[in-house]
PDB file of N, CA and C in Angstrom:
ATOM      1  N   UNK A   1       0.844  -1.171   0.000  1.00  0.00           N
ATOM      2  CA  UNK A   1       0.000   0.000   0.000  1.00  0.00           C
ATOM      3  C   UNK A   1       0.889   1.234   0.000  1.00  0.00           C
ATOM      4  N   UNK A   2       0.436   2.058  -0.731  1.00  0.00           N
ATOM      5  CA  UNK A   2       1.418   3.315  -0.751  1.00  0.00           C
ATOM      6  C   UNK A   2       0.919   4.508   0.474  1.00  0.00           C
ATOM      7  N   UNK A   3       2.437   5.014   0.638  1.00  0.00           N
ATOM      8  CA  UNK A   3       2.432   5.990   1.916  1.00  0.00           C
ATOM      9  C   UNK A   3       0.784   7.011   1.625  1.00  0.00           C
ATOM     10  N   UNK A   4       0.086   7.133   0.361  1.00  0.00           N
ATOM     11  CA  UNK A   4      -0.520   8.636  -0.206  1.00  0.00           C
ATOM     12  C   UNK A   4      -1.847   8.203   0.649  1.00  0.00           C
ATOM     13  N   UNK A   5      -2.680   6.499   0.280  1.00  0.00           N
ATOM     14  CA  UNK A   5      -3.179   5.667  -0.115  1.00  0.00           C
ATOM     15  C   UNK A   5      -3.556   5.642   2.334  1.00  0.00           C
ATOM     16  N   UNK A   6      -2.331   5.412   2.025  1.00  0.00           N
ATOM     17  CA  UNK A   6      -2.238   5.120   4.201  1.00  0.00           C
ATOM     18  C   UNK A   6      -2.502   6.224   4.863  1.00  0.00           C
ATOM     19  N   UNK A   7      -1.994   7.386   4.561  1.00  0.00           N
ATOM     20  CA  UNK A   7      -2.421   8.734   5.089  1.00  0.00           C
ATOM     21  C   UNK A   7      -3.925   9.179   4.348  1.00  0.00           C
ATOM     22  N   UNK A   8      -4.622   9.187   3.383  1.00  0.00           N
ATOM     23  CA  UNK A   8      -5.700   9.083   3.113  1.00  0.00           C
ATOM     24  C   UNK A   8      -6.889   8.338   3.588  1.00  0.00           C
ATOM     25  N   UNK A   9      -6.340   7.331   4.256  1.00  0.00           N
ATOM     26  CA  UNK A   9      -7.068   6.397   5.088  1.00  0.00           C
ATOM     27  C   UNK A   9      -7.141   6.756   6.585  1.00  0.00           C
ATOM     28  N   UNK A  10      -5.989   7.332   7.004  1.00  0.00           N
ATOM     29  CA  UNK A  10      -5.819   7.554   8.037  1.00  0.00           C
ATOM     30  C   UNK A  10      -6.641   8.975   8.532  1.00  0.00           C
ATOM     31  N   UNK A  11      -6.754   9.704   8.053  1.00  0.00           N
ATOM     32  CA  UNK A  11      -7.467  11.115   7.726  1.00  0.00           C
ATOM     33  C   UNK A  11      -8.836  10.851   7.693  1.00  0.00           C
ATOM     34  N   UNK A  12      -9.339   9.721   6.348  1.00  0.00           N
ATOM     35  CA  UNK A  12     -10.619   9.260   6.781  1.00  0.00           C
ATOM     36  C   UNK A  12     -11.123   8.791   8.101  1.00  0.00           C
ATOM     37  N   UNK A  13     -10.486   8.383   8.620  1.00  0.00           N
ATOM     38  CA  UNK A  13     -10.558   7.580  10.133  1.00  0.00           C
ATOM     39  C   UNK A  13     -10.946   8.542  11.244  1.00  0.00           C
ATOM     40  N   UNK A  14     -10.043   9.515  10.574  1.00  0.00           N
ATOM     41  CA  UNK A  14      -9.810  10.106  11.792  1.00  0.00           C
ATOM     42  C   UNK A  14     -11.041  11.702  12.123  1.00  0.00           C
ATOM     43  N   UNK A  15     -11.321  11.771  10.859  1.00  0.00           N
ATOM     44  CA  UNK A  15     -12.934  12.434  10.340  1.00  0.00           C
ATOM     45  C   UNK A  15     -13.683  11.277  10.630  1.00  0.00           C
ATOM     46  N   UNK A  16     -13.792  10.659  10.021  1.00  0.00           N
ATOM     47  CA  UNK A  16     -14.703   9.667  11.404  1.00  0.00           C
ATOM     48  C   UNK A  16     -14.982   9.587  12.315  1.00  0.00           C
ATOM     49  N   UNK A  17     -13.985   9.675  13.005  1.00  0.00           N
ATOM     50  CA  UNK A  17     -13.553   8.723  14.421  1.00  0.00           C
ATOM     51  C   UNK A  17     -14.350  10.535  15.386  1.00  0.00           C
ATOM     52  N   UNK A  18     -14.427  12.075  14.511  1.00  0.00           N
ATOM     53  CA  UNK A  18     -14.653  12.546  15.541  1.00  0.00           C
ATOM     54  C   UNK A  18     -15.552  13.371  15.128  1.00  0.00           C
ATOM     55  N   UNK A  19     -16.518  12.885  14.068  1.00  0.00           N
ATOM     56  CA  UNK A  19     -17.840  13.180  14.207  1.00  0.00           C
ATOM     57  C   UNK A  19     -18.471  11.917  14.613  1.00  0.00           C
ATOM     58  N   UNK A  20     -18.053  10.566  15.153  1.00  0.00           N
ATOM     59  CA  UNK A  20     -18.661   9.659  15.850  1.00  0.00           C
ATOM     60  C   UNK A  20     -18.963  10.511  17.346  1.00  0.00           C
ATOM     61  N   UNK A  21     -17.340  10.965  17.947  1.00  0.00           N
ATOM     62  CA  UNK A  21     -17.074  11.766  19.010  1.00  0.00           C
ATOM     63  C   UNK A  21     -18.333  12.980  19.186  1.00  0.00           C
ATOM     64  N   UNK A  22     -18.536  13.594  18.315  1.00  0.00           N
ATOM     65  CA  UNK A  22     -19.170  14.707  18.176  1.00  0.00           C
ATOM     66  C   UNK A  22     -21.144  14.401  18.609  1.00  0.00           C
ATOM     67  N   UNK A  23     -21.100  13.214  17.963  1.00  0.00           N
ATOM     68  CA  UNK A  23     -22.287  12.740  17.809  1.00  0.00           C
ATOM     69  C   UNK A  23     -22.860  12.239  19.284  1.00  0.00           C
ATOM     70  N   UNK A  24     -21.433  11.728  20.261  1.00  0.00           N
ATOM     71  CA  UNK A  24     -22.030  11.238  21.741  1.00  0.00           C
ATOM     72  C   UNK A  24     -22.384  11.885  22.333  1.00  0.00           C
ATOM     73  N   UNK A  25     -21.940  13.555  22.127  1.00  0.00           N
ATOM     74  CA  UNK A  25     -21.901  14.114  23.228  1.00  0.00           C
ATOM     75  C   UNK A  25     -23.420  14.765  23.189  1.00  0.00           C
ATOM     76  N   UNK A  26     -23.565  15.059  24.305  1.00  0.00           N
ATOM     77  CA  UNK A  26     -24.820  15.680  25.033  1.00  0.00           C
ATOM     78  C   UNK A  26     -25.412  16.883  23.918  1.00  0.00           C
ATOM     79  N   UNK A  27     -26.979  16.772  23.733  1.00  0.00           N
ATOM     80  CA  UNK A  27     -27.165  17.907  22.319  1.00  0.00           C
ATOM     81  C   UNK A  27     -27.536  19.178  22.975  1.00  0.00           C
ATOM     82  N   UNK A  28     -27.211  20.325  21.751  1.00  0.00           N
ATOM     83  CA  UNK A  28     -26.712  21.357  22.392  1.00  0.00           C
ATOM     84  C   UNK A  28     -28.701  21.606  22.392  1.00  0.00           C
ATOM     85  N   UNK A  29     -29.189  22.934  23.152  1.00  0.00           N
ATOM     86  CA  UNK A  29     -30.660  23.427  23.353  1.00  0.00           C
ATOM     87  C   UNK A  29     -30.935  23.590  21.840  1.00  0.00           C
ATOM     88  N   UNK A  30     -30.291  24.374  20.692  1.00  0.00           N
ATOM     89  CA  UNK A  30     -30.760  24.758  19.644  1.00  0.00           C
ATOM     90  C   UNK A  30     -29.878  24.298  18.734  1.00  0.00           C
ATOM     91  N   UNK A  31     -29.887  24.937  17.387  1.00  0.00           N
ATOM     92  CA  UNK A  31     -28.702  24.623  15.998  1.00  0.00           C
ATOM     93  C   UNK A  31     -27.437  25.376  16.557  1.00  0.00           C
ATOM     94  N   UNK A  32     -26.663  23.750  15.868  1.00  0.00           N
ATOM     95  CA  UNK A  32     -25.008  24.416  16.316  1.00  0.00           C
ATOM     96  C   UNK A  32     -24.349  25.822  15.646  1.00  0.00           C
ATOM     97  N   UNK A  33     -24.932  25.860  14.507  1.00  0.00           N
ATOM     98  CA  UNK A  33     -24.434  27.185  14.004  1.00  0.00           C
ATOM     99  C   UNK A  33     -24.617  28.730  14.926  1.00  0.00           C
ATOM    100  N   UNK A  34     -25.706  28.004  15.626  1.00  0.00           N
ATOM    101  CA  UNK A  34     -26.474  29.689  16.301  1.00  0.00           C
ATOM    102  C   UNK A  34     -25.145  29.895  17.794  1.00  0.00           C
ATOM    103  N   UNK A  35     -24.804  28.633  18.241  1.00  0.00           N
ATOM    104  CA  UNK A  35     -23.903  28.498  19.928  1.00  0.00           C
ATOM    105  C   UNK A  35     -22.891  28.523  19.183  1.00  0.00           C
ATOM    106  N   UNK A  36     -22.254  29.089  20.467  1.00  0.00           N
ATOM    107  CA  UNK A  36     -21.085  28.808  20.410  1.00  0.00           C
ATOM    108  C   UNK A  36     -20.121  27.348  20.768  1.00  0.00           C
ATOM    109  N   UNK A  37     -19.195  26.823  20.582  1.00  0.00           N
ATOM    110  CA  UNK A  37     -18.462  25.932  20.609  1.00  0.00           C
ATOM    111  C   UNK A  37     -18.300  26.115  22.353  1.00  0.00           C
ATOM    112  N   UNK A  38     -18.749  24.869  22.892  1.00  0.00           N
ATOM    113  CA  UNK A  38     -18.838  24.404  24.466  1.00  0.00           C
ATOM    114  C   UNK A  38     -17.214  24.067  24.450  1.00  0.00           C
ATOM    115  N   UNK A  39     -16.984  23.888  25.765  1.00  0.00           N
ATOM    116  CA  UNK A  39     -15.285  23.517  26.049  1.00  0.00           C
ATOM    117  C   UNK A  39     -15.147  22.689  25.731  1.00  0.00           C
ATOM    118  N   UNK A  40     -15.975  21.577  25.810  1.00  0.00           N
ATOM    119  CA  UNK A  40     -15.371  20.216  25.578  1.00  0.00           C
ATOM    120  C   UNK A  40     -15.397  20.056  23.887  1.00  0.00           C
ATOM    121  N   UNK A  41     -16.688  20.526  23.425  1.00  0.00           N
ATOM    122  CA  UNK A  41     -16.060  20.722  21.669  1.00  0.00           C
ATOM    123  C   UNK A  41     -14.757  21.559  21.179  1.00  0.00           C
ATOM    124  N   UNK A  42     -14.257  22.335  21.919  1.00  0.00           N
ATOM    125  CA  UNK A  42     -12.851  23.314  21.763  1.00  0.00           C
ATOM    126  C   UNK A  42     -11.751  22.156  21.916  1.00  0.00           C
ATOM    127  N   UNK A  43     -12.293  21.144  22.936  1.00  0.00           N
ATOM    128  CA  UNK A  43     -10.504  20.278  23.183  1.00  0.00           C
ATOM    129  C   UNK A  43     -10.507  19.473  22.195  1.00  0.00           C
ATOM    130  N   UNK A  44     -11.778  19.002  22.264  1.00  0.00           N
ATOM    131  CA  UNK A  44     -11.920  18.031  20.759  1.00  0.00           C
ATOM    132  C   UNK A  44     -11.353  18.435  19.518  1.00  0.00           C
ATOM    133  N   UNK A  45     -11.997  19.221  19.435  1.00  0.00           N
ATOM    134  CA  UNK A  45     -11.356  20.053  17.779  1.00  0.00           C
ATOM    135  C   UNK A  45     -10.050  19.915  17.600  1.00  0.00           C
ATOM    136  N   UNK A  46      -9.705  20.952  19.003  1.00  0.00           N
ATOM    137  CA  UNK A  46      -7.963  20.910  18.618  1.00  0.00           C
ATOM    138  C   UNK A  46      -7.018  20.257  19.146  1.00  0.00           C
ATOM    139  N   UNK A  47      -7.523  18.741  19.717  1.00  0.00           N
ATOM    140  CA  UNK A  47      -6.896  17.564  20.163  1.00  0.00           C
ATOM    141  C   UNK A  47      -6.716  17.078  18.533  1.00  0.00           C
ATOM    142  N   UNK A  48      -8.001  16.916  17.958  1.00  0.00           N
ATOM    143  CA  UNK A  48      -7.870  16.309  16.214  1.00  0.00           C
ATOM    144  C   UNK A  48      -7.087  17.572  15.356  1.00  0.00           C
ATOM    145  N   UNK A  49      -6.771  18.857  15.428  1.00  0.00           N
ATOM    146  CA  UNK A  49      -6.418  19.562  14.746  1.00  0.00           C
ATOM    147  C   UNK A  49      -4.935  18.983  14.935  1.00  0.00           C
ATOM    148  N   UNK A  50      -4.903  19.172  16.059  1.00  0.00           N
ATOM    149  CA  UNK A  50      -3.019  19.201  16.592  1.00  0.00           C
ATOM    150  C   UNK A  50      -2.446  17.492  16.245  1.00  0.00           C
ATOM    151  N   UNK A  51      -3.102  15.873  16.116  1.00  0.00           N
ATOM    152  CA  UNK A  51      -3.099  14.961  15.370  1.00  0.00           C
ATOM    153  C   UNK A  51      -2.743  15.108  13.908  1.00  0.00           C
ATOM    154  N   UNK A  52      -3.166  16.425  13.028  1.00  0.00           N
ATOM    155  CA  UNK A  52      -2.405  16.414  11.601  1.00  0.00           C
ATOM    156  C   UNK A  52      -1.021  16.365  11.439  1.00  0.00           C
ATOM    157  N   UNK A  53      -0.399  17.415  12.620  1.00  0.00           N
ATOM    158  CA  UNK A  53       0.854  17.601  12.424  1.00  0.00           C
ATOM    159  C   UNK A  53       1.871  16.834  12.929  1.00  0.00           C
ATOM    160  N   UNK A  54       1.173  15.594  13.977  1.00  0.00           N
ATOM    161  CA  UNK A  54       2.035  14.500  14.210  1.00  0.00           C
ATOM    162  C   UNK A  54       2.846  13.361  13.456  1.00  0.00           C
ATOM    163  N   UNK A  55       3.682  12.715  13.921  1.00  0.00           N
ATOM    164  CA  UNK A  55       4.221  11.604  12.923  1.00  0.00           C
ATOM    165  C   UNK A  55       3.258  10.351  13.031  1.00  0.00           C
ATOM    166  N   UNK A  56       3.412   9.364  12.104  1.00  0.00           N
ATOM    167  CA  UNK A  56       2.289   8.376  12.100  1.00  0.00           C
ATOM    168  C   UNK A  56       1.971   7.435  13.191  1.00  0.00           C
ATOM    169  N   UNK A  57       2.926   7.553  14.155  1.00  0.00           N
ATOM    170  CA  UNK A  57       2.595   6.518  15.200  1.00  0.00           C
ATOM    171  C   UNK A  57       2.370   7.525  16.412  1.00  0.00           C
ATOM    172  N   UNK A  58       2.674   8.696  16.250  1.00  0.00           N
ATOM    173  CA  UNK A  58       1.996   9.602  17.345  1.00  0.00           C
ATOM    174  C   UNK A  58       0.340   9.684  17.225  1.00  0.00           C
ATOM    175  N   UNK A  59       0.109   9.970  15.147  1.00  0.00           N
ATOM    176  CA  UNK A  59      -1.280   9.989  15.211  1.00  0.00           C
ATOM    177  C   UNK A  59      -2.219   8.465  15.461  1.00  0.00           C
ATOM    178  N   UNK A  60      -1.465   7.827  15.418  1.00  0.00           N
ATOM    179  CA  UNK A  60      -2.048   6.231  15.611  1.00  0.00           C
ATOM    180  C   UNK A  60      -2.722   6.119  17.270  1.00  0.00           C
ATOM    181  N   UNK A  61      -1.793   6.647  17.947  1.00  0.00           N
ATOM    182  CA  UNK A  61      -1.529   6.056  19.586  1.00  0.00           C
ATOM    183  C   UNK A  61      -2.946   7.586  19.870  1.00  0.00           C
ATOM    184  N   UNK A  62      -3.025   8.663  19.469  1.00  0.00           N
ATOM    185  CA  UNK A  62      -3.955   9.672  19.615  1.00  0.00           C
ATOM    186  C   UNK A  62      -5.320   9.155  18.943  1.00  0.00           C
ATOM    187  N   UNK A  63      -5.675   8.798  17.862  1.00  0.00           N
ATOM    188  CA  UNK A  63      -6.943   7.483  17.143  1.00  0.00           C
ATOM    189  C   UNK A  63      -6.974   6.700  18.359  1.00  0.00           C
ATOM    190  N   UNK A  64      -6.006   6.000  18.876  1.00  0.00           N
ATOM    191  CA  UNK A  64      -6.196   5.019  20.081  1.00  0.00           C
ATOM    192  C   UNK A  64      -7.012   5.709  21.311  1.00  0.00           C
ATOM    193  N   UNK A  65      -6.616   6.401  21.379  1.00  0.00           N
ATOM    194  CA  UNK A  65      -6.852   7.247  22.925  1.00  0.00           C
ATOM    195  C   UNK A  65      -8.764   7.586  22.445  1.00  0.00           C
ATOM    196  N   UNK A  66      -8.645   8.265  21.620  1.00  0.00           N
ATOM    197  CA  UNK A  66      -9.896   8.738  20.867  1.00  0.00           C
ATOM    198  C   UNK A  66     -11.411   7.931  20.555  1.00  0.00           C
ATOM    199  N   UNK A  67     -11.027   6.594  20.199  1.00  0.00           N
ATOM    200  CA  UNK A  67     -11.515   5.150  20.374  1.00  0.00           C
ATOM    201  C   UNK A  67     -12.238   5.146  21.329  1.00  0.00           C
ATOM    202  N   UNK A  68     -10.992   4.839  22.634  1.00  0.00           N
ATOM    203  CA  UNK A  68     -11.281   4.940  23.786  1.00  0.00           C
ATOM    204  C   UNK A  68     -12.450   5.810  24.128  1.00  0.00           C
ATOM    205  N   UNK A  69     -12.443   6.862  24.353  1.00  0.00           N
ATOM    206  CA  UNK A  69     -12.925   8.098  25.019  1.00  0.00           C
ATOM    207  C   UNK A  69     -13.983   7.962  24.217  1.00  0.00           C
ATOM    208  N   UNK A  70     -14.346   7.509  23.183  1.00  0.00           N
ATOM    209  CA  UNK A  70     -15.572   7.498  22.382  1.00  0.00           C
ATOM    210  C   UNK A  70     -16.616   5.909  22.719  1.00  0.00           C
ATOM    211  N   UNK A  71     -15.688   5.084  23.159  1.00  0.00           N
ATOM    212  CA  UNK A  71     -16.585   3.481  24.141  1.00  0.00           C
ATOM    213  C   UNK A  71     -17.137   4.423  25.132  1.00  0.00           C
ATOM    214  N   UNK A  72     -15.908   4.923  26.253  1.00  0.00           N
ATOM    215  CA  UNK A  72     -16.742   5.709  27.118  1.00  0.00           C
ATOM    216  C   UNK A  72     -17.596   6.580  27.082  1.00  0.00           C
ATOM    217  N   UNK A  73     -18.217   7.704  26.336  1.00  0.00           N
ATOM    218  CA  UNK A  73     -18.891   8.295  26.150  1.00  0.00           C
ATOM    219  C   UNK A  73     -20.168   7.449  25.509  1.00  0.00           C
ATOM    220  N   UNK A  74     -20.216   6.269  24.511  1.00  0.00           N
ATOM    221  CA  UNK A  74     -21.191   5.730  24.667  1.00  0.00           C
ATOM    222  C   UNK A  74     -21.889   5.163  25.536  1.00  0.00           C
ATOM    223  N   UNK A  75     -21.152   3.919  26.454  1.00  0.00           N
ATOM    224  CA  UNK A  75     -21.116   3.536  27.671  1.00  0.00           C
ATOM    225  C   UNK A  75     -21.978   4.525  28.569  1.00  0.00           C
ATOM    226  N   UNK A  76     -21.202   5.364  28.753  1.00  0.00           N
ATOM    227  CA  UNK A  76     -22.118   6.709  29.528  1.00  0.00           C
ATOM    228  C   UNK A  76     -23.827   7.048  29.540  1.00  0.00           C
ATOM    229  N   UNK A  77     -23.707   7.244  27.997  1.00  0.00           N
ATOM    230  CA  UNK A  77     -24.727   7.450  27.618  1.00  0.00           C
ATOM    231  C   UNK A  77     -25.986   6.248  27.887  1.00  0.00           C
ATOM    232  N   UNK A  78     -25.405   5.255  27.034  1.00  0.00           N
ATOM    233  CA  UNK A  78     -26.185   3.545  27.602  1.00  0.00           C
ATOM    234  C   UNK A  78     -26.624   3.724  29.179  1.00  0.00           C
ATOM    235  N   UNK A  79     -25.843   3.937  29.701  1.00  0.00           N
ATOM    236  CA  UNK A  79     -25.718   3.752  31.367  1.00  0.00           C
ATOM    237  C   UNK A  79     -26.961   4.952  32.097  1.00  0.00           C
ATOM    238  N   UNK A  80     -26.740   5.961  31.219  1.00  0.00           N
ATOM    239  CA  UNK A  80     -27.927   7.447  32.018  1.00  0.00           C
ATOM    240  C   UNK A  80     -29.251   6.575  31.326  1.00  0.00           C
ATOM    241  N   UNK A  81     -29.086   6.301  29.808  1.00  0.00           N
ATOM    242  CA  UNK A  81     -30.678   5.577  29.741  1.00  0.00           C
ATOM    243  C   UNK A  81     -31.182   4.567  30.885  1.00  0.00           C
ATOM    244  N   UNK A  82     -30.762   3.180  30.983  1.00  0.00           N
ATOM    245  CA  UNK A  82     -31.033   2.619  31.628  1.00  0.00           C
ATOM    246  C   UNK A  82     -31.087   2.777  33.224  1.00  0.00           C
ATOM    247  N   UNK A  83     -30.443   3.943  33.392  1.00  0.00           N
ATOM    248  CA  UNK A  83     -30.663   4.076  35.085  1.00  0.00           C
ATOM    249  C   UNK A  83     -31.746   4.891  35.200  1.00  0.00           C
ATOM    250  N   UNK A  84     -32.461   5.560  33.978  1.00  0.00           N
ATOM    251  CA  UNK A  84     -33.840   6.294  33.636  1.00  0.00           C
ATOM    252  C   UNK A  84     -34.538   5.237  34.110  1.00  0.00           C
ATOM    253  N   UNK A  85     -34.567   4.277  33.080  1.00  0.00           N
ATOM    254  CA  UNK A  85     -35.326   3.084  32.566  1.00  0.00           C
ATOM    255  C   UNK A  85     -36.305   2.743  33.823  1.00  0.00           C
ATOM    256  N   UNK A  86     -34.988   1.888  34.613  1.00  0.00           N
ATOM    257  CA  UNK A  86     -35.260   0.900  35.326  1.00  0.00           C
ATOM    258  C   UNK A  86     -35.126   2.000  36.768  1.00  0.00           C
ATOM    259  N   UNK A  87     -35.149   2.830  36.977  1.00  0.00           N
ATOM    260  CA  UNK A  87     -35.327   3.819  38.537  1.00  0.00           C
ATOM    261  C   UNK A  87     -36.577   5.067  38.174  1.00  0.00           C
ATOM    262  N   UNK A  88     -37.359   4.730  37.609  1.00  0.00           N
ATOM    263  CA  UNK A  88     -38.257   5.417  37.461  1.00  0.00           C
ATOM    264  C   UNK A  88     -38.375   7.084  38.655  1.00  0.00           C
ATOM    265  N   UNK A  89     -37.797   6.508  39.768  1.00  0.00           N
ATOM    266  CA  UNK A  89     -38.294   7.179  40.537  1.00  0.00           C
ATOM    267  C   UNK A  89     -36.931   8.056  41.031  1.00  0.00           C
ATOM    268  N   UNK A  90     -36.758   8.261  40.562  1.00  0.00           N
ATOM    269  CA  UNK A  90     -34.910   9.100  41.043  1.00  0.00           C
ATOM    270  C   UNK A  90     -35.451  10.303  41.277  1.00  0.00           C
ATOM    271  N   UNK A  91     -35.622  10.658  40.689  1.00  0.00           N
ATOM    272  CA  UNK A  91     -36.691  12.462  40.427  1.00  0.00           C
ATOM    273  C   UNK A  91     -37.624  13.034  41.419  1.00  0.00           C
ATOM    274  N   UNK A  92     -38.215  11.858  42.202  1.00  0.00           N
ATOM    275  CA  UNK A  92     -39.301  12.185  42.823  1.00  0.00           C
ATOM    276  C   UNK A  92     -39.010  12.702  44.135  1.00  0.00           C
ATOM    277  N   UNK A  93     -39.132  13.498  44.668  1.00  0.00           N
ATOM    278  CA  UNK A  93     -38.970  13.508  46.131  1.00  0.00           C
ATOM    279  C   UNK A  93     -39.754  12.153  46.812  1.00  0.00           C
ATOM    280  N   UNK A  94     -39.469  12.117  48.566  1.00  0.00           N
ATOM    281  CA  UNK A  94     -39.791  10.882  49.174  1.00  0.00           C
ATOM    282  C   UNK A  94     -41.226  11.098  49.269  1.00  0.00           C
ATOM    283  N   UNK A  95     -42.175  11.713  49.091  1.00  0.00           N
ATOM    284  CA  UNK A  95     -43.412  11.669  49.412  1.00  0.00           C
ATOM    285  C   UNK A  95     -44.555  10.784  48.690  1.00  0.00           C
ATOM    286  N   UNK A  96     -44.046  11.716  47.275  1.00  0.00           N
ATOM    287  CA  UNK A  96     -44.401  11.268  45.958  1.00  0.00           C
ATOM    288  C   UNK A  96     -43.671   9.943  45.709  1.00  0.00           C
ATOM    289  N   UNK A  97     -42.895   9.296  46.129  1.00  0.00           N
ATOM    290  CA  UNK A  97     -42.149   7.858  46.103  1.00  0.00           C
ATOM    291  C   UNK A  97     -43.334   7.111  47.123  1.00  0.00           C
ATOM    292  N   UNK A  98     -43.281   7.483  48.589  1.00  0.00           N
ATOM    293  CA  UNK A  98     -44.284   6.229  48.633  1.00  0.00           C
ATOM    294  C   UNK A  98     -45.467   6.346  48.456  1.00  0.00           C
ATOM    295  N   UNK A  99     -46.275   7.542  47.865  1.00  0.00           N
ATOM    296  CA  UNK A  99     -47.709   7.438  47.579  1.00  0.00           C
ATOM    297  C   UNK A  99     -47.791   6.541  46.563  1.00  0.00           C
ATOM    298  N   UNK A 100     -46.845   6.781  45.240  1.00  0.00           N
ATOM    299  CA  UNK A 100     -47.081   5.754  44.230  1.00  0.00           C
ATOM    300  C   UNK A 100     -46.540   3.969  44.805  1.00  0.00           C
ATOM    301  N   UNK A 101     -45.774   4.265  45.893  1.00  0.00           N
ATOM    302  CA  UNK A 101     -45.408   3.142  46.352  1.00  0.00           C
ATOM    303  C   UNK A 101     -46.887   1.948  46.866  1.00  0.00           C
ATOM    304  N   UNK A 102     -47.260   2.552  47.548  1.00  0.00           N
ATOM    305  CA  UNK A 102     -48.358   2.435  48.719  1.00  0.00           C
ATOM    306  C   UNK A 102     -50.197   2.123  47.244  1.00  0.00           C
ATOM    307  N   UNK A 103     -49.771   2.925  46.207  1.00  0.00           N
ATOM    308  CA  UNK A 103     -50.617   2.831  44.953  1.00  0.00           C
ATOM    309  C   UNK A 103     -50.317   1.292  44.365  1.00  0.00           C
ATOM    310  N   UNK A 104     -48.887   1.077  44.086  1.00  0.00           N
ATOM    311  CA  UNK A 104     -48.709   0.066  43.763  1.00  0.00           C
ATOM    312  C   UNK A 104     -49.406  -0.951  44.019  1.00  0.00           C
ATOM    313  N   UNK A 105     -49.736  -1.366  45.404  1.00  0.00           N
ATOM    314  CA  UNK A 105     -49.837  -2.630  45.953  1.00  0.00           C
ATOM    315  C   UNK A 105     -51.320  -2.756  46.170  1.00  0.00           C
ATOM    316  N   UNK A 106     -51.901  -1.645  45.677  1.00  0.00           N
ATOM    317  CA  UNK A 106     -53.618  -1.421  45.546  1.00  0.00           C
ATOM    318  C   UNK A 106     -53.693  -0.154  47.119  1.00  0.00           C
ATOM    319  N   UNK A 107     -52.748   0.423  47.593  1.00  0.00           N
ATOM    320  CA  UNK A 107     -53.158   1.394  48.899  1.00  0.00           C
ATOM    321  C   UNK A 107     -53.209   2.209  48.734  1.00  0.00           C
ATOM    322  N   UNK A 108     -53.833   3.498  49.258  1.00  0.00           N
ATOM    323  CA  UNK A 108     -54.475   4.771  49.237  1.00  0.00           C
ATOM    324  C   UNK A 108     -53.627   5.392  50.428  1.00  0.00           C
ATOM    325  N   UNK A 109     -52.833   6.375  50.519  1.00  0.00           N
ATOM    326  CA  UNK A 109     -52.097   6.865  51.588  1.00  0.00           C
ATOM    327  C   UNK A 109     -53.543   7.587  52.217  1.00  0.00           C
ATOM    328  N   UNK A 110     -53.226   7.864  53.447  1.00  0.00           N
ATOM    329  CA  UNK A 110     -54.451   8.456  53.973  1.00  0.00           C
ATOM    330  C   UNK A 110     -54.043  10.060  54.026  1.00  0.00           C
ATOM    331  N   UNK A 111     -54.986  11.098  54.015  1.00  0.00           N
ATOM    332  CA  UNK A 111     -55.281  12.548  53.610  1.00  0.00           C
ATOM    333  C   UNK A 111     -54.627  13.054  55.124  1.00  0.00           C
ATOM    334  N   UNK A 112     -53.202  13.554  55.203  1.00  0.00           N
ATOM    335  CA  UNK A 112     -52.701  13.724  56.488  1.00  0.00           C
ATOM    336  C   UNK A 112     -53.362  15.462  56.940  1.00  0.00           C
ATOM    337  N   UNK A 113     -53.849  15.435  58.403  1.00  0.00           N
ATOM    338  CA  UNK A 113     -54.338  16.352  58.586  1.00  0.00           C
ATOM    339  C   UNK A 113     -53.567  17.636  59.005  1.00  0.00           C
ATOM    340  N   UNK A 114     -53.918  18.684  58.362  1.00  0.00           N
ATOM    341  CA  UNK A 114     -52.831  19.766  58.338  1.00  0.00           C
ATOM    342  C   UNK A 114     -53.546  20.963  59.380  1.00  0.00           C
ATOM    343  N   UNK A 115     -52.705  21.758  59.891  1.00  0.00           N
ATOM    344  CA  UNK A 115     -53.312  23.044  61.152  1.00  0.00           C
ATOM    345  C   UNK A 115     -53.521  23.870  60.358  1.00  0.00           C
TER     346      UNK A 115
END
């Protein structure tokens, strides 16, 4: 394979590899054109900007790292759904936890009397 052919590939990858990145992260309130660039899109950028000017096994071992940080950020993400999922009740203050609790099992909390 020729050196033109490996760095062309590698470039593809690596435009890949960080609008995959781009894609995990948390969405912004409106269109990206209207915000500005959040911090963590600033390191990103110029973590992949500053990767052009490396030698090939610097940019290899930085793709590596990048990989990485992109399992985790899915992972992450997987992990906030399902702790939605299955804890329905994270959100609730304790009151509203055992009325629906006490609902569950067919019970009616009783109407506590107030002064």
């Amino acid at each position: 394979m020729s050196a033109t052919s490996t760095s062309a590939a590698a470039r593809s990858h690596t435009r890949s590899l960080y609008r995959r990145l781009l894609r995990e992260l948390p969405p912004l309130p409106g269109p990206r054109h209207r915000h500005p660039r959040t911090p963590v899109h600033s390191s990103i950028r110029s973590h992949f900007s500053e990767q052009q000017a490396l030698a090939d096994e610097h940019a290899l071992a930085r793709r590596q790292i990048g990989e990485q940080f992109l399992t985790y950020l899915r992972a992450q993400r997987v992990y906030g759904m399902l702790l939605q999922r299955y804890n329905p009740g994270m959100g609730m203050d304790e009151e509203e936890r055992v009325r629906l609790s006490a609902r569950r099992v067919g019970m009616e909390m009783p109407v506590e009397w107030k002064k």
